[in-house]
C-alpha atoms as a PDB file:
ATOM      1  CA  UNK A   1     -16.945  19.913  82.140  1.00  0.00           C
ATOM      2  CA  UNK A   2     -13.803  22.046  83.764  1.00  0.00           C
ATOM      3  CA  UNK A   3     -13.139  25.833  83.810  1.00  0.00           C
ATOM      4  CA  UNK A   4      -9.712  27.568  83.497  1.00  0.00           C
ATOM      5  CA  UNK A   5      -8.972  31.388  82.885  1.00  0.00           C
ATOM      6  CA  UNK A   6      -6.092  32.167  81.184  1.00  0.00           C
ATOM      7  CA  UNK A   7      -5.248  35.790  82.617  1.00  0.00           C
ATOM      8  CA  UNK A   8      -3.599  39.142  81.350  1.00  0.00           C
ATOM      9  CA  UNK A   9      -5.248  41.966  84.183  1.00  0.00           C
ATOM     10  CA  UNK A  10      -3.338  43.116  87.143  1.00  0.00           C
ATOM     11  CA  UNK A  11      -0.939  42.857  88.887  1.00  0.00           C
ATOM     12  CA  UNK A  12       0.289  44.263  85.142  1.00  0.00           C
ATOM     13  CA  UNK A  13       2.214  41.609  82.947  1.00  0.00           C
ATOM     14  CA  UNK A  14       3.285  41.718  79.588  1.00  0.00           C
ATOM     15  CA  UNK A  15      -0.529  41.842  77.231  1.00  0.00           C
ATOM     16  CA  UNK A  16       1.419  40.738  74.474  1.00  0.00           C
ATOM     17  CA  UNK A  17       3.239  43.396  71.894  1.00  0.00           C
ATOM     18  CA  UNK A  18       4.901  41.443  69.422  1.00  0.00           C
ATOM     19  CA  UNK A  19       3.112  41.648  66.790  1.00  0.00           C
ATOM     20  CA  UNK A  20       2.586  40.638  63.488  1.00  0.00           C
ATOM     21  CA  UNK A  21       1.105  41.756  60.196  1.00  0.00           C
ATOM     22  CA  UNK A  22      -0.572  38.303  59.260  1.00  0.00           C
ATOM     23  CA  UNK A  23      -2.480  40.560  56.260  1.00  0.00           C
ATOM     24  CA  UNK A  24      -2.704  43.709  54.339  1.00  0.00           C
ATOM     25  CA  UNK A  25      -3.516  44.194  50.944  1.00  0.00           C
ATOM     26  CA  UNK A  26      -1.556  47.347  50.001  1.00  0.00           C
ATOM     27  CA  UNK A  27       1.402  46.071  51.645  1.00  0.00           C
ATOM     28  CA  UNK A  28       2.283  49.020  52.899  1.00  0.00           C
ATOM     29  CA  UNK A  29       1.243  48.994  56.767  1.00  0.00           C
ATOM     30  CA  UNK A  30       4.055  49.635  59.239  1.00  0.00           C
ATOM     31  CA  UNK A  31       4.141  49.202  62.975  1.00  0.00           C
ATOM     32  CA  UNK A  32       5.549  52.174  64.182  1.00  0.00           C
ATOM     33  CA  UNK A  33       6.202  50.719  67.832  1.00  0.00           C
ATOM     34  CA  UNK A  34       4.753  49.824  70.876  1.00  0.00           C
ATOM     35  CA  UNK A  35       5.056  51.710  74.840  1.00  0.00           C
ATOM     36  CA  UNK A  36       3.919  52.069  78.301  1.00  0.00           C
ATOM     37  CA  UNK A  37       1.667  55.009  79.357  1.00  0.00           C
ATOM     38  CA  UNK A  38       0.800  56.420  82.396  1.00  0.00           C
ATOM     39  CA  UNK A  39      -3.065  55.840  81.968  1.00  0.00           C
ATOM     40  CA  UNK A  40      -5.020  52.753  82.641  1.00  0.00           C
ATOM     41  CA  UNK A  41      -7.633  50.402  83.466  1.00  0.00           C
ATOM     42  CA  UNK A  42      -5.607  51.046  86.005  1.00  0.00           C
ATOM     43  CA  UNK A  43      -2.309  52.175  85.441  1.00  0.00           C
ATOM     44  CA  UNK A  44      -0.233  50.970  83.596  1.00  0.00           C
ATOM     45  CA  UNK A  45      -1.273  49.654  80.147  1.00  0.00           C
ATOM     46  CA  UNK A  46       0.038  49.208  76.511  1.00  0.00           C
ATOM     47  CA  UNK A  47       0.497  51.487  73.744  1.00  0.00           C
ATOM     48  CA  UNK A  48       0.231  49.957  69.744  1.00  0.00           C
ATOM     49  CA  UNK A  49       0.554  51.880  66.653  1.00  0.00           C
ATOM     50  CA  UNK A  50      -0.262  51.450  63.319  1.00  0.00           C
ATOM     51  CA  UNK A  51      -0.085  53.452  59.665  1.00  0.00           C
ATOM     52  CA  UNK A  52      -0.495  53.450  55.958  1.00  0.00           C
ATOM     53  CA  UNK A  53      -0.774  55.770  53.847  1.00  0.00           C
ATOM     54  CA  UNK A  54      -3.723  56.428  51.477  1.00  0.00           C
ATOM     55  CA  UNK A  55      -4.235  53.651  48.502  1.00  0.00           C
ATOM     56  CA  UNK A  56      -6.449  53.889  45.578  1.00  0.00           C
ATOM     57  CA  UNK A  57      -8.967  51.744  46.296  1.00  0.00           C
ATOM     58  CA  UNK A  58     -10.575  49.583  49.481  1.00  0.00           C
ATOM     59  CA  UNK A  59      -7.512  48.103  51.160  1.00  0.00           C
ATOM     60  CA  UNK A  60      -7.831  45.813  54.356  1.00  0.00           C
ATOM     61  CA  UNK A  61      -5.764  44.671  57.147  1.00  0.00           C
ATOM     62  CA  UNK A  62      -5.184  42.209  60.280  1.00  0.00           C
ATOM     63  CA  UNK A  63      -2.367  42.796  62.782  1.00  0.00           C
ATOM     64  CA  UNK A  64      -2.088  39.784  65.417  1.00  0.00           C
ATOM     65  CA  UNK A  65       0.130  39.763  68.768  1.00  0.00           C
ATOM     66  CA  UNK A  66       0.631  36.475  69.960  1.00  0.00           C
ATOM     67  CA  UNK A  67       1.548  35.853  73.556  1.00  0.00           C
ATOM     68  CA  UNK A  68       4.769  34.361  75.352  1.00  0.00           C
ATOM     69  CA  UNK A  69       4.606  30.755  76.126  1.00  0.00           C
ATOM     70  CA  UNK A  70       2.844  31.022  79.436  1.00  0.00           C
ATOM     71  CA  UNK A  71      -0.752  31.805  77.378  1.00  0.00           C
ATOM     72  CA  UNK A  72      -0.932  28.399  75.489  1.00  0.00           C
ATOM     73  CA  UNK A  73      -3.587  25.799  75.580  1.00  0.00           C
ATOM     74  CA  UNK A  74      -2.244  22.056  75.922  1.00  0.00           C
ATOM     75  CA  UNK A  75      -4.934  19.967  75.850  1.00  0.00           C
ATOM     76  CA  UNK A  76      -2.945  16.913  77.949  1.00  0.00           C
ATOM     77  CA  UNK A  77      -3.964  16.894  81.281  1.00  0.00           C
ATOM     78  CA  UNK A  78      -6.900  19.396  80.404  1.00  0.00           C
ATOM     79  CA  UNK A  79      -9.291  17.184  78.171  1.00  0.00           C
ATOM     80  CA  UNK A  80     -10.536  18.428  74.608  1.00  0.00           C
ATOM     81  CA  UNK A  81     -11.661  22.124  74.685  1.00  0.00           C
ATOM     82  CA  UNK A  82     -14.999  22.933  73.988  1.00  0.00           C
ATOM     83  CA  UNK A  83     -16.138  26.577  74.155  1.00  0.00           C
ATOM     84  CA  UNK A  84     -13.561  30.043  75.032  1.00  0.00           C
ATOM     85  CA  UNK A  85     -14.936  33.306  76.465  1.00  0.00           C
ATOM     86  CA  UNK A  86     -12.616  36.305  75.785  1.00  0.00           C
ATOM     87  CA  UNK A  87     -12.232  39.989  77.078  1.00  0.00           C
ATOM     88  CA  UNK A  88      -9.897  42.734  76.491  1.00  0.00           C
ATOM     89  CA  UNK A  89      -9.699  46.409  77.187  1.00  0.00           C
ATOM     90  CA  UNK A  90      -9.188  48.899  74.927  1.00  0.00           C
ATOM     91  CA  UNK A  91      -8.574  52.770  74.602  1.00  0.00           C
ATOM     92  CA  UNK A  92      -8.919  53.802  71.012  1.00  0.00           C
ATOM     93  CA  UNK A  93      -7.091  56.830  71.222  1.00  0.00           C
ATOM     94  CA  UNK A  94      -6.674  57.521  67.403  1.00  0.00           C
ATOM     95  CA  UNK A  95      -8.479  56.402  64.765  1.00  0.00           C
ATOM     96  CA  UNK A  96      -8.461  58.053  61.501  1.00  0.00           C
ATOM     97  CA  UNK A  97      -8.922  56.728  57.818  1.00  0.00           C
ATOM     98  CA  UNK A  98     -11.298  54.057  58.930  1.00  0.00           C
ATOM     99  CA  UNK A  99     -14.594  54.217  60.555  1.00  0.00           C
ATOM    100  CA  UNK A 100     -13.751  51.837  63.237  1.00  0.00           C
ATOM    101  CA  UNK A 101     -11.622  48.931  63.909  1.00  0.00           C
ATOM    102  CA  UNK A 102     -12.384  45.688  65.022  1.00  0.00           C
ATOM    103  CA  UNK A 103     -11.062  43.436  68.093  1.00  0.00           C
ATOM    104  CA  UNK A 104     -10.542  39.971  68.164  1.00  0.00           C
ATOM    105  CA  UNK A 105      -9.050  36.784  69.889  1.00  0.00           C
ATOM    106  CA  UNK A 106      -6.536  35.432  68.120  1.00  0.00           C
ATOM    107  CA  UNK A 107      -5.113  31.494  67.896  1.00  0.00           C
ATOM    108  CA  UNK A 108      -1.408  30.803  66.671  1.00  0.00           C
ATOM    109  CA  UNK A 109      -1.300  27.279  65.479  1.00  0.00           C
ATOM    110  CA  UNK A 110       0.476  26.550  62.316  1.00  0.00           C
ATOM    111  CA  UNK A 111      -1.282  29.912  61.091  1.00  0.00           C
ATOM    112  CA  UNK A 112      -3.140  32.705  62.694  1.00  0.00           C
ATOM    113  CA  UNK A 113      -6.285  31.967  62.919  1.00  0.00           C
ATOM    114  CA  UNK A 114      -9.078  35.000  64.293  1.00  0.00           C
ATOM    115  CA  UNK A 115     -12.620  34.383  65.193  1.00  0.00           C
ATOM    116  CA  UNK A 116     -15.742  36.176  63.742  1.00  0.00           C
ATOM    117  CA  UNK A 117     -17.300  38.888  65.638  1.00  0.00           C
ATOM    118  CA  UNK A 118     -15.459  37.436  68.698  1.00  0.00           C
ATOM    119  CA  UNK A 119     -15.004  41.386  69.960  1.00  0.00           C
ATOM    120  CA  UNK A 120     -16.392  44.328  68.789  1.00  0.00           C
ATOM    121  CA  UNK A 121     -15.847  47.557  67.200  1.00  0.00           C
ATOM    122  CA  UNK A 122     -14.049  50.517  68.614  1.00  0.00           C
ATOM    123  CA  UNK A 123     -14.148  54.089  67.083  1.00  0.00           C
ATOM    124  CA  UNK A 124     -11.732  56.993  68.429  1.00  0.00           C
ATOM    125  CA  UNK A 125     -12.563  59.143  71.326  1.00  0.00           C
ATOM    126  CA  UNK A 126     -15.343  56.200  73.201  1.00  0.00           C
ATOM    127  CA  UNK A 127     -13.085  56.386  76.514  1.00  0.00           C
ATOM    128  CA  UNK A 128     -12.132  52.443  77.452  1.00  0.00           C
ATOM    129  CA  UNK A 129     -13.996  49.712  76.586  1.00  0.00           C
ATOM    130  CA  UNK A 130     -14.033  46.137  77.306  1.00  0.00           C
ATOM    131  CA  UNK A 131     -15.051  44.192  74.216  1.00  0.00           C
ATOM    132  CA  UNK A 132     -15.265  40.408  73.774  1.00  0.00           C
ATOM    133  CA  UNK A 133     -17.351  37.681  73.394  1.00  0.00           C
ATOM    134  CA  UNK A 134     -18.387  33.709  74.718  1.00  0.00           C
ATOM    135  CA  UNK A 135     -19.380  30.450  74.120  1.00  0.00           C
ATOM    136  CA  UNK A 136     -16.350  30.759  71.422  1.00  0.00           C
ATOM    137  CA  UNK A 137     -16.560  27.392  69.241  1.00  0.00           C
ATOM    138  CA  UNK A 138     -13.694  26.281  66.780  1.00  0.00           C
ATOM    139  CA  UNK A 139     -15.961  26.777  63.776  1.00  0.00           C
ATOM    140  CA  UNK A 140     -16.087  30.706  64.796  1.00  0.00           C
ATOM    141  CA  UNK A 141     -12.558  31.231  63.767  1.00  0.00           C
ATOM    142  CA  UNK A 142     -11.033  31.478  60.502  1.00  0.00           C
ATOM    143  CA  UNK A 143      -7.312  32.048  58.903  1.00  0.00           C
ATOM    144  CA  UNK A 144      -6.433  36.055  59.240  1.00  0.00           C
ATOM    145  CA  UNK A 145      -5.506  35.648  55.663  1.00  0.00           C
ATOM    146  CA  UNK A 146      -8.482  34.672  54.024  1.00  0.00           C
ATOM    147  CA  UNK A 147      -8.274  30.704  54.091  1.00  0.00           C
ATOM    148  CA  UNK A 148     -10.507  28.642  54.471  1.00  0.00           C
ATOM    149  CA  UNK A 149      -9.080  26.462  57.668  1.00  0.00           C
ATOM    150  CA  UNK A 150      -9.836  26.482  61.490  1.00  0.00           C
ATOM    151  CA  UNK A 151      -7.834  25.923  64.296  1.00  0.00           C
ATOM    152  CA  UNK A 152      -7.823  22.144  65.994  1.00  0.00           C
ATOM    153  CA  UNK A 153      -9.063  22.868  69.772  1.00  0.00           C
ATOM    154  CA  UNK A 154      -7.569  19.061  70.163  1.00  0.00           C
ATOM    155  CA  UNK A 155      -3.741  20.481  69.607  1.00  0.00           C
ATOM    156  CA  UNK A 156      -1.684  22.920  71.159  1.00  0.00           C
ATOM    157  CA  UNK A 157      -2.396  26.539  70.216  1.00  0.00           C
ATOM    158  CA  UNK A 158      -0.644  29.992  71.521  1.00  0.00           C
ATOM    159  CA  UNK A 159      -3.268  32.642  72.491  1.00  0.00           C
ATOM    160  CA  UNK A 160      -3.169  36.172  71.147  1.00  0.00           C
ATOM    161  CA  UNK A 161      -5.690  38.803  70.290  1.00  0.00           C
ATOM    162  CA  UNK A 162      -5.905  40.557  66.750  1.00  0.00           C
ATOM    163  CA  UNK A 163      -7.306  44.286  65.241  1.00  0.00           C
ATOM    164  CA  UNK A 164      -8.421  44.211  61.610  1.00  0.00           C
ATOM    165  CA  UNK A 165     -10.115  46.981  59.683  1.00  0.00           C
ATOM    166  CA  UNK A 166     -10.269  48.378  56.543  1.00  0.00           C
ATOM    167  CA  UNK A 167      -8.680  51.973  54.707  1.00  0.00           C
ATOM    168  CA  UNK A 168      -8.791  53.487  51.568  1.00  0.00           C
ATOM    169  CA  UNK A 169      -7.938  56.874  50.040  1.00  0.00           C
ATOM    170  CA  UNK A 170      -7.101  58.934  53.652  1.00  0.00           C
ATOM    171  CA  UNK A 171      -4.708  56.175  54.702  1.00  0.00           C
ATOM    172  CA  UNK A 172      -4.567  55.087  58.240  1.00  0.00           C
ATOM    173  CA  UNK A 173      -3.600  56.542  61.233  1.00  0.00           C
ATOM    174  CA  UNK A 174      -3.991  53.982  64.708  1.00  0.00           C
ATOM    175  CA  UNK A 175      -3.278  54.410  68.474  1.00  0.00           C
ATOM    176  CA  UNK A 176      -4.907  52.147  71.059  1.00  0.00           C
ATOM    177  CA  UNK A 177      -4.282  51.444  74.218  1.00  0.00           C
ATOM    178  CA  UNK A 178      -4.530  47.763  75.231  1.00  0.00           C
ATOM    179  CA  UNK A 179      -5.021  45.971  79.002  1.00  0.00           C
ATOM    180  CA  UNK A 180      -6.667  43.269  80.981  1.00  0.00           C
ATOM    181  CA  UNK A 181      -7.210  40.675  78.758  1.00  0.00           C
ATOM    182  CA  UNK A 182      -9.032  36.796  79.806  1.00  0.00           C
ATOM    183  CA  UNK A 183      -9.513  34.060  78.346  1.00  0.00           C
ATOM    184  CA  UNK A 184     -12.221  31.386  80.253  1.00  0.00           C
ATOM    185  CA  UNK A 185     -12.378  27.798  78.509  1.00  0.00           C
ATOM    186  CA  UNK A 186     -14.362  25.487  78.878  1.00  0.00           C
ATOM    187  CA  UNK A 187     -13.018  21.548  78.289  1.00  0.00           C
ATOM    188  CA  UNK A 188     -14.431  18.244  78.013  1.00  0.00           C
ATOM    189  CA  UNK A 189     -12.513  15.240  79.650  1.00  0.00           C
ATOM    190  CA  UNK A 190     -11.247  12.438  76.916  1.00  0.00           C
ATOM    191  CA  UNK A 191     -13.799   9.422  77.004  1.00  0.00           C
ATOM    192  CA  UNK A 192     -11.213   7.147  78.243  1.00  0.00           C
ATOM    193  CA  UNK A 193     -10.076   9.491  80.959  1.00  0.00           C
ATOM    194  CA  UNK A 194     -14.212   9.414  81.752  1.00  0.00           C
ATOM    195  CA  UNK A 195     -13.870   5.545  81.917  1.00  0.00           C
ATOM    196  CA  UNK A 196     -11.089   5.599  84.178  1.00  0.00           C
ATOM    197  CA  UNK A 197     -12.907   7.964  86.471  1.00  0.00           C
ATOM    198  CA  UNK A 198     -16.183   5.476  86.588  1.00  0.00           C
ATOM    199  CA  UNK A 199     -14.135   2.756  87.230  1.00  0.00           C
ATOM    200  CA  UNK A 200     -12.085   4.097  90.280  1.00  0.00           C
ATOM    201  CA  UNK A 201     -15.323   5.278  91.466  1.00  0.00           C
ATOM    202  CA  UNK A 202     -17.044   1.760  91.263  1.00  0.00           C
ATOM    203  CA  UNK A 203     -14.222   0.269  92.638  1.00  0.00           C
ATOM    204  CA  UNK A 204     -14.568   2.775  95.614  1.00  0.00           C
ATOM    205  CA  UNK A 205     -18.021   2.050  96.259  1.00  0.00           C
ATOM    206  CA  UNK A 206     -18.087  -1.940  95.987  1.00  0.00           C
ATOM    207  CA  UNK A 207     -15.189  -1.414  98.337  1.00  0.00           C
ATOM    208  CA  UNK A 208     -17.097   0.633 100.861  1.00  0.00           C
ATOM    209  CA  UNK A 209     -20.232  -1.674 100.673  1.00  0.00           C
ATOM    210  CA  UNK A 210     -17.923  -5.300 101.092  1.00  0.00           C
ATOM    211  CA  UNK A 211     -18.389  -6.267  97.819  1.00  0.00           C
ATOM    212  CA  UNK A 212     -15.002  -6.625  96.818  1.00  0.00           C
ATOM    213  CA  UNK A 213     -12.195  -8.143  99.374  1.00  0.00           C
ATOM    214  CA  UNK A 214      -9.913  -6.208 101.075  1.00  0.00           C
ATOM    215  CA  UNK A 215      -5.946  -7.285 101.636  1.00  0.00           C
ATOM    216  CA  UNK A 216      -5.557  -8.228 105.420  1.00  0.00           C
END
């Protein structure tokens, strides 16, 4: 097995901030903007908003922001992935008209696809956090829209990370601060690339023991 951290914490680069509302049910969310602020885990980090206005009845939501091309897993050259770990940080500085909201990673391929208690919950006024979660399988995820499909950890995907709750009657009223966000996978190598490996090896050793004739 092989390692690899995919890496959003300091020095500061871009944690990802365009987003997209891959689900809501009133159809009435809006994204009021993103910024910098002078606060930290450390200095700088990311600003997101988020609002609707009271509905009726239960109404739910998922907002995804995708990273640039840099944060993509290619599986050629990397072997077939088999388990993620991820970790963000997160200031909830506002949260009203929900009781909390939860975190997620997030997986653009073809759709958006989120996993299942991959984070955690936040609730306003906690201070930072870092929420997340490992040993991250492909079955954990599922579409941000309410399919029924999950992502192919044997194709290219885009990573991301993704806040879903749920509002009702008071609306909903969101500011978090986002920073520092990893991703650690874990991949297997292709059988045939484990083949090739035995075989060099072999070769090697028959070599260093005179079992197989050198060119003079």
């Amino acid at each position: 097995m092989a390692k690899e951290t995919f890496d959003r914490s300091k020095p500061h680069v871009n944690i990802g901030t365009v987003s997209q509302i891959v689900t809501d049910t009133s159809g009435q969310l809006t994204l009021s903007g993103v910024g910098d602020q002078v606060g930290g885990n450390p200095a700088p980090s990311t600003q997101l908003f988020f609002s609707a206005p009271g509905s009726g009845g239960p109404e739910s939501f998922v907002v995804a922001y995708p990273f640039d091309t840099d944060f993509v897993f290619d599986p050629v050259g990397r072997g077939r992935l088999e388990s993620m770990d991820f970790f963000i940080d997160v200031l909830p500085t506002e949260i009203t008209g929900t009781a909390n909201i939860e975190v997620t990673l997030a997986i653009l391929q073809d759709e958006v696809y989120v996993a299942s208690g991959s984070g955690g919950s936040v609730s306003q006024g906690t201070g930072w956090l870092t929420v997340g979660d490992g040993g991250l399988l492909a079955s954990d995820f599922f579409e941000a829209d309410g399919g029924a499909g999950q992502p192919d950890f044997g194709r290219v995907f885009q990573f991301g990370y993704a806040f879903m709750g749920d509002y009702s009657t008071q609306g909903l009223n969101v500011e978090l601060g986002v920073d520092n966000m990893s991703v650690s996978i874990t991949t297997v190598p292709e059988p045939m690339s484990i083949v090739v490996l035995l075989v060099l090896c072999g070769g090697a050793l028959m070599c260093r023991r005179g079992l197989v004739p050198t060119m003079r």
